[in-house]
Protein backbone atom coordinates (compact mmCIF):
# COMPACT_ATOMS: atom_id res chain seq x y z
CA UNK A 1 10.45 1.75 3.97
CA UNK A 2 14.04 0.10 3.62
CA UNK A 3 14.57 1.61 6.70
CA UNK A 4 11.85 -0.32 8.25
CA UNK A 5 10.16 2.82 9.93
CA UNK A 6 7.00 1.77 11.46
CA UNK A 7 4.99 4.85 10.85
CA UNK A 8 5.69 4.78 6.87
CA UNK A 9 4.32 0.67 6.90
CA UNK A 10 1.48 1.70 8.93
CA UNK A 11 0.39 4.98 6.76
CA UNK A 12 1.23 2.55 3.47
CA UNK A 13 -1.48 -0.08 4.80
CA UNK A 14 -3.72 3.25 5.45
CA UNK A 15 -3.33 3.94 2.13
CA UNK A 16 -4.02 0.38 1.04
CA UNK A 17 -7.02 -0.20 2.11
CA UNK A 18 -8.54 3.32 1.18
CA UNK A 19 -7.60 2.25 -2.49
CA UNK A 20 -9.58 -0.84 -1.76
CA UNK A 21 -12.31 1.15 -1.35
CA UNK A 22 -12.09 3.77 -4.39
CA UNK A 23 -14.66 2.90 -7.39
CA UNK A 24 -13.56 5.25 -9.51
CA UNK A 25 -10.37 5.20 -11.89
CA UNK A 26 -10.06 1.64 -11.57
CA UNK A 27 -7.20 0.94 -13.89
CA UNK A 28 -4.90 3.68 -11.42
CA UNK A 29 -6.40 2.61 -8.27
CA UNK A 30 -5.69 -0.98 -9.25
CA UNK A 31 -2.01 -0.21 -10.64
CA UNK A 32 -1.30 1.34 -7.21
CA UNK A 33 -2.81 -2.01 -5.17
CA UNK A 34 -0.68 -3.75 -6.92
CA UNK A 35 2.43 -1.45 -5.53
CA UNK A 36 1.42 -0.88 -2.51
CA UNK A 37 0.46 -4.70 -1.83
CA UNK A 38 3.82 -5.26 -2.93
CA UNK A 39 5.68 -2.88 -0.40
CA UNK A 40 3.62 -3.96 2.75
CA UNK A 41 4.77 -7.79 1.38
CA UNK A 42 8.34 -6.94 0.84
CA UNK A 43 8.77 -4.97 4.23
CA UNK A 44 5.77 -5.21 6.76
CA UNK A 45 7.30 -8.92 7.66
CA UNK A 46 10.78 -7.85 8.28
């Protein structure tokens, strides 16, 4: 990510919204939203 590779911010908003969509295991899948929202913040508007 730090080295801005487009692939990596495109399969880390892949793997963003498929969390979105897990019911199950909410306290993990909402732990990792919070990371991964994070990430795509911090370097999908470099």
């Amino acid at each position: 990510m730090q080295d801005r590779e487009p692939t990596a911010l495109a399969r880390l908003r892949e793997v963003h919204r498929a969390l979105r969509s897990q019911r199950e295991d909410r306290h993990r899948v909402d732990a990792l939203l919070a990371l991964t929202g994070n990430l795509v913040e911090d370097y999908g508007g470099r």
